[in-house]
Structures are given as structure tokens and as C-alpha cells.
N, C-alpha and C. Protein backbone atom coordinates (compact mmCIF):
# COMPACT_ATOMS: atom_id res chain seq x y z
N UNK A 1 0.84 -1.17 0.00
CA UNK A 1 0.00 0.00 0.00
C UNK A 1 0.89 1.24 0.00
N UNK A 2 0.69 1.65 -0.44
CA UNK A 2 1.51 3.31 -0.77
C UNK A 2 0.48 4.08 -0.08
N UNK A 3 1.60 5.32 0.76
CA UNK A 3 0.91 6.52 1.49
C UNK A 3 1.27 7.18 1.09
N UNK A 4 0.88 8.51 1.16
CA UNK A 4 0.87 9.90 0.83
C UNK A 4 0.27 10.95 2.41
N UNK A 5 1.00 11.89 2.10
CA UNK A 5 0.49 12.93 3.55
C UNK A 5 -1.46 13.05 3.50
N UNK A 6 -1.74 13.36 2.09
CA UNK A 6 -2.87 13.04 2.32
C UNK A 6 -3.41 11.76 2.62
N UNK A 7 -3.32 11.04 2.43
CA UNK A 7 -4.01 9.92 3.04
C UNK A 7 -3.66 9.36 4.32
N UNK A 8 -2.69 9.95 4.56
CA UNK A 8 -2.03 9.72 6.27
C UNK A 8 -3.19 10.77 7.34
N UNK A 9 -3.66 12.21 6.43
CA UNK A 9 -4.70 13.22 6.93
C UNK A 9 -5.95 12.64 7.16
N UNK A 10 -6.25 11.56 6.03
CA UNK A 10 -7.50 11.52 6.13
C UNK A 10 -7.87 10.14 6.83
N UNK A 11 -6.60 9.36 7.09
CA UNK A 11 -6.81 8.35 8.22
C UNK A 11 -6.96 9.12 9.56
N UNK A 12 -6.56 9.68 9.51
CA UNK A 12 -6.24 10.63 10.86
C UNK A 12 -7.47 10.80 11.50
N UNK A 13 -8.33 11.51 10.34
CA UNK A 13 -9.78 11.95 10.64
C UNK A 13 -10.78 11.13 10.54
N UNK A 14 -10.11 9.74 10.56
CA UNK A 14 -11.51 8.93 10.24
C UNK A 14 -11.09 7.88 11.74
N UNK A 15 -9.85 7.95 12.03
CA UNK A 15 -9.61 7.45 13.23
C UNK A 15 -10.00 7.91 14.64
N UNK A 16 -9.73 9.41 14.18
CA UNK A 16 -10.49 10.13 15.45
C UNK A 16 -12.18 9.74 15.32
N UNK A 17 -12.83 9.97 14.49
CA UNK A 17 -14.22 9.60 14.33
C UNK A 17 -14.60 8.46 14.63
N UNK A 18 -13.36 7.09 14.78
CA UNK A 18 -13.91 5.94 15.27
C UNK A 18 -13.43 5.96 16.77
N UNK A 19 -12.56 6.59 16.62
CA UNK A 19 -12.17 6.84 18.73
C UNK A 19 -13.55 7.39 19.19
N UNK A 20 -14.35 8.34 19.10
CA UNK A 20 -15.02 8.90 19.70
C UNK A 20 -16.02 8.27 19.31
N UNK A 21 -16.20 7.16 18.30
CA UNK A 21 -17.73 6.48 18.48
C UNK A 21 -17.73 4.70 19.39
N UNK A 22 -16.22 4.50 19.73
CA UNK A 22 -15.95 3.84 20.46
C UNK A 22 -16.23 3.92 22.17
N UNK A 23 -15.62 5.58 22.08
CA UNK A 23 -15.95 5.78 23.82
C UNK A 23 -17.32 5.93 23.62
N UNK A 24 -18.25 6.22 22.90
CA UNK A 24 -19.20 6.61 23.41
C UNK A 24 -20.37 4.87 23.73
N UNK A 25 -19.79 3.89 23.52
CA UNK A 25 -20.41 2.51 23.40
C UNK A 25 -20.67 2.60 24.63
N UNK A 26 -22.31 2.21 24.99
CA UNK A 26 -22.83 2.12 25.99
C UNK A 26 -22.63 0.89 26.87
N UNK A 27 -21.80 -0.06 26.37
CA UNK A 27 -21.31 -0.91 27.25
C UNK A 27 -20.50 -0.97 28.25
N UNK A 28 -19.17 0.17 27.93
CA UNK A 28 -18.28 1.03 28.75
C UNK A 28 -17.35 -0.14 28.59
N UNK A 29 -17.06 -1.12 27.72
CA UNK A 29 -16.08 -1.77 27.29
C UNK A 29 -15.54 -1.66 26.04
N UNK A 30 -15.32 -0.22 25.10
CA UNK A 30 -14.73 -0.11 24.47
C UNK A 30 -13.84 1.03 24.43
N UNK A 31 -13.10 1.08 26.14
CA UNK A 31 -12.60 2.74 26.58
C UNK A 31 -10.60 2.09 26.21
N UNK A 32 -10.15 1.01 25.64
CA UNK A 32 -8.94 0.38 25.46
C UNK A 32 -8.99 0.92 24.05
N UNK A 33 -9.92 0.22 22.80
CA UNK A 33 -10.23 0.66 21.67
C UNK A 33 -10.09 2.53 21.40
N UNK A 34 -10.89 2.92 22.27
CA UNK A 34 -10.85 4.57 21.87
C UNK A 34 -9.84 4.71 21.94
N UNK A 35 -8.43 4.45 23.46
CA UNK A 35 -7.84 5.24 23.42
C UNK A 35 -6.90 5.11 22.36
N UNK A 36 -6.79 3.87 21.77
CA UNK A 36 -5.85 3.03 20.60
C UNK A 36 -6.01 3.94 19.07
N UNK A 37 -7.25 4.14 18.77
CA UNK A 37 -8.22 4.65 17.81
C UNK A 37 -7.27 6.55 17.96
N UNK A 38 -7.86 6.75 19.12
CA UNK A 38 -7.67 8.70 19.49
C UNK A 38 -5.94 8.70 19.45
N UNK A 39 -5.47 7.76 19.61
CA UNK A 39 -2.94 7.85 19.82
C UNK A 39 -3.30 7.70 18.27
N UNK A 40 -3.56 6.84 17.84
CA UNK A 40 -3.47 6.31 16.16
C UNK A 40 -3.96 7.95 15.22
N UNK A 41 -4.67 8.65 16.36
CA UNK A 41 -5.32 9.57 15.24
C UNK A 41 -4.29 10.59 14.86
N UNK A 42 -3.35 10.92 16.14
CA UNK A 42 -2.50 11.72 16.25
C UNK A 42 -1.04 11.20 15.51
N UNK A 43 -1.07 9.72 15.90
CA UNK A 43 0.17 9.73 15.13
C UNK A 43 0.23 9.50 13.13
N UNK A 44 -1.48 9.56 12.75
CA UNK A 44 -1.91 9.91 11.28
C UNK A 44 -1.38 11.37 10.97
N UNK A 45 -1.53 12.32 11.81
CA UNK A 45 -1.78 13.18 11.34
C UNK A 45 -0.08 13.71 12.03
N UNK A 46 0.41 13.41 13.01
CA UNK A 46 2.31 13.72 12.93
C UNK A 46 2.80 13.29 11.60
N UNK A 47 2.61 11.93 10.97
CA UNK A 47 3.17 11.24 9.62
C UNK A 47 2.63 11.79 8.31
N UNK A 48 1.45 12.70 8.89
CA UNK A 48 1.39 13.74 7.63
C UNK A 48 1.98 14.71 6.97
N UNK A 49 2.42 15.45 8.24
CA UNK A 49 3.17 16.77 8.22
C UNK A 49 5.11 15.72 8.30
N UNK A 50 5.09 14.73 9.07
CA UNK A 50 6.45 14.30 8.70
C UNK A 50 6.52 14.07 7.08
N UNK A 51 5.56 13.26 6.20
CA UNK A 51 5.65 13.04 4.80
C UNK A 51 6.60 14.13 3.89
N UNK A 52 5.52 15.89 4.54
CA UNK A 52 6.38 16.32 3.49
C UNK A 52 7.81 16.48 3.52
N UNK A 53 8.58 16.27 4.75
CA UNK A 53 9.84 16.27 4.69
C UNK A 53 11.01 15.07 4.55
N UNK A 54 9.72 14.25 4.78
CA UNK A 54 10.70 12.75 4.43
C UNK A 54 9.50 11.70 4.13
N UNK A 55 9.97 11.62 3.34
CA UNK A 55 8.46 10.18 2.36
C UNK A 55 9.11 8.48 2.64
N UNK A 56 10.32 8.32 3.68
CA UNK A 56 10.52 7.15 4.04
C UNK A 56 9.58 6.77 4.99
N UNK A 57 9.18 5.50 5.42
CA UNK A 57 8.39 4.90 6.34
C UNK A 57 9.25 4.78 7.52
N UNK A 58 9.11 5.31 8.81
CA UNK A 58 9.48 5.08 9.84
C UNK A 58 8.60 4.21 10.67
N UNK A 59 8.94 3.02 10.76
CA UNK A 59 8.05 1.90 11.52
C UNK A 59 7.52 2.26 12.91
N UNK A 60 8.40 2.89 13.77
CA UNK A 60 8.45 3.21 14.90
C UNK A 60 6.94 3.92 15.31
N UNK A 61 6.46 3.59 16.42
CA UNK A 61 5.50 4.55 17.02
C UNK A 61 5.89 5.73 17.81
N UNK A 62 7.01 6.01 18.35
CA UNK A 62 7.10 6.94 19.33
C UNK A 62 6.28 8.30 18.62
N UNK A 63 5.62 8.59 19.64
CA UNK A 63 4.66 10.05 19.18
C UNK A 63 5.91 11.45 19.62
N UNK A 64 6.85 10.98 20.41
CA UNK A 64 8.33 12.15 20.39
C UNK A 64 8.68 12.71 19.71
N UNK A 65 9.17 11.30 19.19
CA UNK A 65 10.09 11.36 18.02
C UNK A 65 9.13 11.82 16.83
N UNK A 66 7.68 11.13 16.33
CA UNK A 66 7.34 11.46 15.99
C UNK A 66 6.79 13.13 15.09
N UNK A 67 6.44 14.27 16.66
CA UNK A 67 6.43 15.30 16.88
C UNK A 67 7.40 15.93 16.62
N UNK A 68 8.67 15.86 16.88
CA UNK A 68 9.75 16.27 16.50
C UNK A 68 10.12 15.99 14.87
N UNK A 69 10.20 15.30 14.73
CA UNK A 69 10.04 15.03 12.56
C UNK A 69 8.72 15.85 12.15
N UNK A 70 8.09 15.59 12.70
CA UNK A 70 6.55 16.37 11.67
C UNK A 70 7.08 18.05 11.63
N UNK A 71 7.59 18.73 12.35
CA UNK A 71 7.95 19.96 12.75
C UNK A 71 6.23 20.68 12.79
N UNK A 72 5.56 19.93 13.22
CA UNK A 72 4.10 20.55 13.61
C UNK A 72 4.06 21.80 14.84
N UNK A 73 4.92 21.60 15.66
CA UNK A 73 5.13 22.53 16.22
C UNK A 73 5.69 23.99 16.03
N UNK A 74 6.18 23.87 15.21
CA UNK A 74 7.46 25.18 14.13
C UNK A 74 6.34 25.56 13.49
N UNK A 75 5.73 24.45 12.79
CA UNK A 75 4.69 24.71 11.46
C UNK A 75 3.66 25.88 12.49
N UNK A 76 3.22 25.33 13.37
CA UNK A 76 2.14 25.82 13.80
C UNK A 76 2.48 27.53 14.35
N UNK A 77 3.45 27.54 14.90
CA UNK A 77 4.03 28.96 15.09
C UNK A 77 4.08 29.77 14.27
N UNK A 78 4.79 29.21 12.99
CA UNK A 78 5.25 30.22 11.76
C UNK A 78 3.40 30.61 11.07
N UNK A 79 2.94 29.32 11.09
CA UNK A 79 1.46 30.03 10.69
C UNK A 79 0.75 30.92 11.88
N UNK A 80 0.97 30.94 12.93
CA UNK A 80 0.27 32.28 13.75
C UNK A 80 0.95 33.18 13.54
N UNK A 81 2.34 33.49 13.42
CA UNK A 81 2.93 34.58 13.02
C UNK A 81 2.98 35.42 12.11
N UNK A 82 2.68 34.31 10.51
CA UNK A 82 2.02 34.83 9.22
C UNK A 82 0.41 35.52 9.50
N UNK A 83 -0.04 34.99 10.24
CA UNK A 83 -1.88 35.00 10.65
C UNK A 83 -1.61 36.74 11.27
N UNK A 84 -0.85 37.20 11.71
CA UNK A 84 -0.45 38.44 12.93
C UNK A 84 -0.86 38.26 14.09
N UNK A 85 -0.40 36.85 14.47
CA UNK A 85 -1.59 36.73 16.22
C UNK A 85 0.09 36.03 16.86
N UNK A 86 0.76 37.44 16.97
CA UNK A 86 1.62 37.00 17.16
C UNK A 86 1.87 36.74 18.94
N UNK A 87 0.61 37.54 19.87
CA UNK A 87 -0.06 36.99 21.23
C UNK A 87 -0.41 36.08 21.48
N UNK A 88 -0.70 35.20 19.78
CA UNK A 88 -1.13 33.74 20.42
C UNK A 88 -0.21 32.54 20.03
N UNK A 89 0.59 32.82 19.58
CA UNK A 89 1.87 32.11 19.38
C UNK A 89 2.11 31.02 20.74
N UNK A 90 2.27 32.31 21.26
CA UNK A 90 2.77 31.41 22.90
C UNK A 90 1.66 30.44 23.73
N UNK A 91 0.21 30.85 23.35
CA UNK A 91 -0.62 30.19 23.91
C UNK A 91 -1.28 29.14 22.91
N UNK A 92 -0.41 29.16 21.95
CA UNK A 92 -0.81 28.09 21.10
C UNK A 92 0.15 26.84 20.98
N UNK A 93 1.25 26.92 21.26
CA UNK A 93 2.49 26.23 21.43
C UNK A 93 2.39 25.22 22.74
N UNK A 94 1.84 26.32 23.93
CA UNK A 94 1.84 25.63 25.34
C UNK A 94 0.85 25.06 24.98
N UNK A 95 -0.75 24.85 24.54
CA UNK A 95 -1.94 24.27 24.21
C UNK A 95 -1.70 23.01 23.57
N UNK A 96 -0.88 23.17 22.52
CA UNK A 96 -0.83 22.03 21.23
C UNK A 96 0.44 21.05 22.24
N UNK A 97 1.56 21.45 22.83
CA UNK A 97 2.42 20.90 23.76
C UNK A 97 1.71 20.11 24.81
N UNK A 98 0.87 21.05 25.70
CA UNK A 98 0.29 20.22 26.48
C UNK A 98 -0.55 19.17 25.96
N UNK A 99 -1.43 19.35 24.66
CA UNK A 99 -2.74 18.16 24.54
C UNK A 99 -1.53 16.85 23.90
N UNK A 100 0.05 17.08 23.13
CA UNK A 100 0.80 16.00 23.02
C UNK A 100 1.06 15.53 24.31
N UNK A 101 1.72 16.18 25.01
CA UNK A 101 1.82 15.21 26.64
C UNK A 101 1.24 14.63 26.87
N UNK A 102 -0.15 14.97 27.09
CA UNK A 102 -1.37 14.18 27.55
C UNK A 102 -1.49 12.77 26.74
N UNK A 103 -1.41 12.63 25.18
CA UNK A 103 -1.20 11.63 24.69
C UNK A 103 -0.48 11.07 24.38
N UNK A 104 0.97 11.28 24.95
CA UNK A 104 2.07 10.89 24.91
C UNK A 104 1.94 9.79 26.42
N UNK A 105 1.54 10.29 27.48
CA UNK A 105 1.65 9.17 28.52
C UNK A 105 0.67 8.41 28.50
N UNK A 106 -0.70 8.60 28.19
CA UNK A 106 -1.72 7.97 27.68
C UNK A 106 -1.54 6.70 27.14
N UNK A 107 -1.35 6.94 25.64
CA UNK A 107 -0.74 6.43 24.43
C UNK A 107 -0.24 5.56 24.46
N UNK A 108 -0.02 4.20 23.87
CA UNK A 108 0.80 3.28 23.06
C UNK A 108 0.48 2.53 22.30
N UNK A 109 1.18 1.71 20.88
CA UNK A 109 1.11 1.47 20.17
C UNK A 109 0.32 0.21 20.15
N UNK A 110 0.87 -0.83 21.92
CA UNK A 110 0.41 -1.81 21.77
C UNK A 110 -0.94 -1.86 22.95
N UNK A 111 -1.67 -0.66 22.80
CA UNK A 111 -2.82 -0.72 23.26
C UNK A 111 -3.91 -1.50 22.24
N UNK A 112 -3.32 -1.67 21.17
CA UNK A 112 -4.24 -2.17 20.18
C UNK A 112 -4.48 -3.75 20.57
N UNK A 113 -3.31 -4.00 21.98
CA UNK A 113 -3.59 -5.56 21.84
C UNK A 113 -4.50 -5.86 23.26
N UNK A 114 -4.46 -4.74 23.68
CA UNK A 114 -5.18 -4.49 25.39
C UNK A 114 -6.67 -4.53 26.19
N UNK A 115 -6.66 -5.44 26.93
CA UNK A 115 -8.48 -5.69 27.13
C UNK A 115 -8.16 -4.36 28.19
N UNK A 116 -9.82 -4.65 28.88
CA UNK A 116 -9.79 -3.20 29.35
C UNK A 116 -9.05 -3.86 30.66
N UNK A 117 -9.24 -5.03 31.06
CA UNK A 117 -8.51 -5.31 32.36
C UNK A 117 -6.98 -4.84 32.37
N UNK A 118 -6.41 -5.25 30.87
CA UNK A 118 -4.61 -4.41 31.56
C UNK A 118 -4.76 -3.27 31.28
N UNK A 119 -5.72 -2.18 30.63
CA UNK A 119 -5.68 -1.18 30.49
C UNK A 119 -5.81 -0.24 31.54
N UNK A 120 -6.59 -1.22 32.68
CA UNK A 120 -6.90 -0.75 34.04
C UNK A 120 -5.70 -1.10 35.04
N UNK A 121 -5.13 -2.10 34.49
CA UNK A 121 -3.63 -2.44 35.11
C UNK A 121 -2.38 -1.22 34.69
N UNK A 122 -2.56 -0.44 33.60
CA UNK A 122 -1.63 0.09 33.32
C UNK A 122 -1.84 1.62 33.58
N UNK A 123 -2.91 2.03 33.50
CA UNK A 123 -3.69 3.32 34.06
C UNK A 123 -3.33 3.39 35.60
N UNK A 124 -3.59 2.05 36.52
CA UNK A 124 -2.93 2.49 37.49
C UNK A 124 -1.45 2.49 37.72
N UNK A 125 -0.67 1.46 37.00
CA UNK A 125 0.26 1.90 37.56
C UNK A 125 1.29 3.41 36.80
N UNK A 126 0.54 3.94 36.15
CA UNK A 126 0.98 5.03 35.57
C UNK A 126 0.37 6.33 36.98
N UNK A 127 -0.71 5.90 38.07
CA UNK A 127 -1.15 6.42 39.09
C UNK A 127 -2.36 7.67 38.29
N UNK A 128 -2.70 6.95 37.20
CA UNK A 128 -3.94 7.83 36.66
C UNK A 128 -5.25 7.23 36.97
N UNK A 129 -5.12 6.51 38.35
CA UNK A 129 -6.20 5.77 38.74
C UNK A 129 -6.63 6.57 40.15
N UNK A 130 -5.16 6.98 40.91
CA UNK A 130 -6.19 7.78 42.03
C UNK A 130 -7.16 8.61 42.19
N UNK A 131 -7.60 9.12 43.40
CA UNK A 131 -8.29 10.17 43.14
C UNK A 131 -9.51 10.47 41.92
N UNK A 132 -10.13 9.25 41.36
CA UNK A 132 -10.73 10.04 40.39
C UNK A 132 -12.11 9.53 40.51
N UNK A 133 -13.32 10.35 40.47
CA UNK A 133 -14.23 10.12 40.86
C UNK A 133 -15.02 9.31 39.45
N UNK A 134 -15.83 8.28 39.39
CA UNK A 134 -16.23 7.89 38.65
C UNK A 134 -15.63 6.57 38.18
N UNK A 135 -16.04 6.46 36.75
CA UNK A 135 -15.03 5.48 35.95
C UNK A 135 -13.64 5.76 35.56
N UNK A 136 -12.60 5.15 36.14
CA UNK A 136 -11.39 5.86 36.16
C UNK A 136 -10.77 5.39 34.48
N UNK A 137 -11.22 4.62 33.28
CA UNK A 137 -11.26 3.95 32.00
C UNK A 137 -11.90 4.99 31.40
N UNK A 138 -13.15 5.51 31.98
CA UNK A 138 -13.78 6.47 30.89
C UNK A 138 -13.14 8.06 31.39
N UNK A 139 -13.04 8.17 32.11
CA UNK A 139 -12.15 9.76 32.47
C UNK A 139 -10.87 9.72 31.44
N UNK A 140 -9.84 8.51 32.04
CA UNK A 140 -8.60 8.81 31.11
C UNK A 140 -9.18 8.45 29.64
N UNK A 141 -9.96 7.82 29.15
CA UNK A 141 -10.03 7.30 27.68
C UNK A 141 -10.78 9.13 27.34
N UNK A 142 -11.18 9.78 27.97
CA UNK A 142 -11.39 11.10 27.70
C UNK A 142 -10.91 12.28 27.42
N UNK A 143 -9.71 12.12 28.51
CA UNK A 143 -8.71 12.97 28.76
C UNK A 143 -7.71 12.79 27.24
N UNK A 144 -7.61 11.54 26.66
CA UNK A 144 -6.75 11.24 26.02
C UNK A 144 -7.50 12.08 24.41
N UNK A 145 -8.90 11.25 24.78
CA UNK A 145 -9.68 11.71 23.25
C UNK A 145 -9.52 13.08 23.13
N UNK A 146 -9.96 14.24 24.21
CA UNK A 146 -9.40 15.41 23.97
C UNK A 146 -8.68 16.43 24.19
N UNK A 147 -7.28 15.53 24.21
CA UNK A 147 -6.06 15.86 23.88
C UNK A 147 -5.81 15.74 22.32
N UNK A 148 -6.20 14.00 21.73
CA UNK A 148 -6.20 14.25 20.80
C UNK A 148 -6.82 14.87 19.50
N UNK A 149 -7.87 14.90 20.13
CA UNK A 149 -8.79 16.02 18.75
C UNK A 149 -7.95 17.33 18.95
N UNK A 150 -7.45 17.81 19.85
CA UNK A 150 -6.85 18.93 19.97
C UNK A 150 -5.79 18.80 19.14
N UNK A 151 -4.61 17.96 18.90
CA UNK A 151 -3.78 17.82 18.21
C UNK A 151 -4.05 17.59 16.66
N UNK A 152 -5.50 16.70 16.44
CA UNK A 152 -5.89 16.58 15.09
C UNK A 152 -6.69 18.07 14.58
N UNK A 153 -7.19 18.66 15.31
CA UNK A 153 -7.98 19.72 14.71
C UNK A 153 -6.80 20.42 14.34
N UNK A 154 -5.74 20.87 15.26
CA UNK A 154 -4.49 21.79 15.02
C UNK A 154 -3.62 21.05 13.46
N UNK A 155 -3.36 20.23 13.43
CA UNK A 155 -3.17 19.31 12.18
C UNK A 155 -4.00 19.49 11.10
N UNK A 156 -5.22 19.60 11.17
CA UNK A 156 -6.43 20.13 10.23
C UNK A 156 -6.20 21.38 9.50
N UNK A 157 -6.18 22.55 10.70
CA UNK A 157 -5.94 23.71 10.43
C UNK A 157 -4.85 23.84 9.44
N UNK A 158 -3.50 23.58 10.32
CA UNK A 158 -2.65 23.70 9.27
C UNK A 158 -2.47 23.05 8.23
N UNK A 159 -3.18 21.83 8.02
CA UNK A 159 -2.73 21.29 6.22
C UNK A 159 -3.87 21.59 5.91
N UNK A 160 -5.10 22.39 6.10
CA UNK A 160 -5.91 23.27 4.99
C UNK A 160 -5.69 24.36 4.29
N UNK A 161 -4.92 24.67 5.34
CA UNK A 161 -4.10 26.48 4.91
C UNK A 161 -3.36 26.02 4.07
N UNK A 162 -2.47 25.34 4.53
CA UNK A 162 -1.47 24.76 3.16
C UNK A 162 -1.96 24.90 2.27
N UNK A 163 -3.05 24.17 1.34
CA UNK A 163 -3.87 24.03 0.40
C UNK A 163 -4.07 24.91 -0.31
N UNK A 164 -4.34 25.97 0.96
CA UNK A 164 -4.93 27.41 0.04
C UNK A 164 -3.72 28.42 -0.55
């Protein structure tokens, strides 16, 4: 199968759309799936913006390393700066930084192989289990989803502008 940045975009957006119709399963056993679905969406749309600078396949999942090759972060600056919002530069950097963190500890590749029982094994011992009132599976599978729409909408933005 051959990729292209676009089609790395538009997995992106169809992954996020199945993350969020995953968490929303009224069974409350498909919060492993979302979060697999919502990391996958983000790392579609890092291998988009990485494409245009390097069209080799990097097997690897790290969403780091990832972030760092896409230069989504640079990208995203230099377009508020072109935009003249050059006040929101800084609050757009810390925003798009923070919602990667969030799915950076979240996140992994081999959540795709994960029932919700180790997912609940690994949530705690990451200590994203204390303290939290409710379903502690559907909070973080939340936290993660929007982090990552945050990272895919920001990904959106900028490869539409591109376009234009």
C-alpha cells in the first residue's frame, strides 16, 4: 500500500471519528479501543506533516520522536505569526504541547492488543487511577480523546491552509 500525507490526513480523521464512536459505546467496554483509535489519530496526522519532509516509512511509534520530525510545532508557530496573532503564538504552542503530553503518557502502540482489564492495570500503575471520581477507563479514555482532537484539529488547520 503506498501513502501519501494526504491519506495519512484523512486516516487521521476517520480514526479520530472511530475513537469517539468507540468511547461513546454504551457498554463502557470499548474505553482500550478509543484510546488506541484517538494515539493512532494523532500519530496519522504527525506522519502527515512528517511526509512532506521525508516520504521514508518510519516503523516506529514513538509520538516524540514522531512530533519532533513532523515539525508541527514550528509549522504551527510560523502560521500564527504569518496569521499576525503574534499573542497567540505562545498560547498556542503551550496548548498544542500540552494536549501532546497528555497523549504521549496515555498512548501506546500496543494498546491495540489491550483488554480493558490491563488497560486498568496500566492506568494504574501510571497512578492515573487515584483520586478520580467515577469510571477511572472512561475519564482517562477522555482525557486522552481530547487531547487528541486537539492535536488533530491543530493538524487540520494547518494542512488546509497549506492548500490554500
Amino acid at each position: 500500500m503506498r501513502f501519501s500525507a494526504e491519506k495519512y490526513y484523512r486516516a487521521g480523521i476517520e480514526r479520530m471519528n472511530q475513537a469517539r464512536t468507540a468511547l461513546r459505546d454504551k457498554d463502557g467496554t470499548s474505553f482500550a479501543l478509543a484510546m488506541y483509535c484517538g494515539g493512532l489519530a494523532v500519530e496519522c496526522i504527525l506522519r502527515a506533516f512528517r511526509w512532506e519532509e521525508d516520504q521514508t516509512f518510519e516503523g516506529r511509534h514513538d509520538l516524540s520522536d514522531l512530533l519532533k520530525a513532523s515539525r508541527l510545532l514550528t509549522i504551527d508557530e510560523d502560521y500564527m505569526r504569518r496569521k499576525g496573532a503574534e499573542d497567540e503564538v505562545r498560547k498556542s504552542a503551550i496548548a498544542l504541547r500540552s494536549a501532546m503530553n497528555e497523549v504521549v503518557i496515555l498512548w501506546h502502540n500496543n494498546l491495540r492488543f489491550a483488554s480493558e482489564a490491563s488497560l486498568k492495570a496500566f492506568l494504574n500503575r501510571i497512578d492515573r487511577w487515584r483520586g478520580v471520581k467515577g469510571d477511572p477507563l472512561k475519564k482517562n479514555a477522555t482525557d486522552l480523546m481530547n487531547a487528541a482532537q486537539t492535536v488533530v484539529n491543530r493538524g487540520i488547520t494547518l494542512l488546509t491552509s497549506k492548500k490554500r
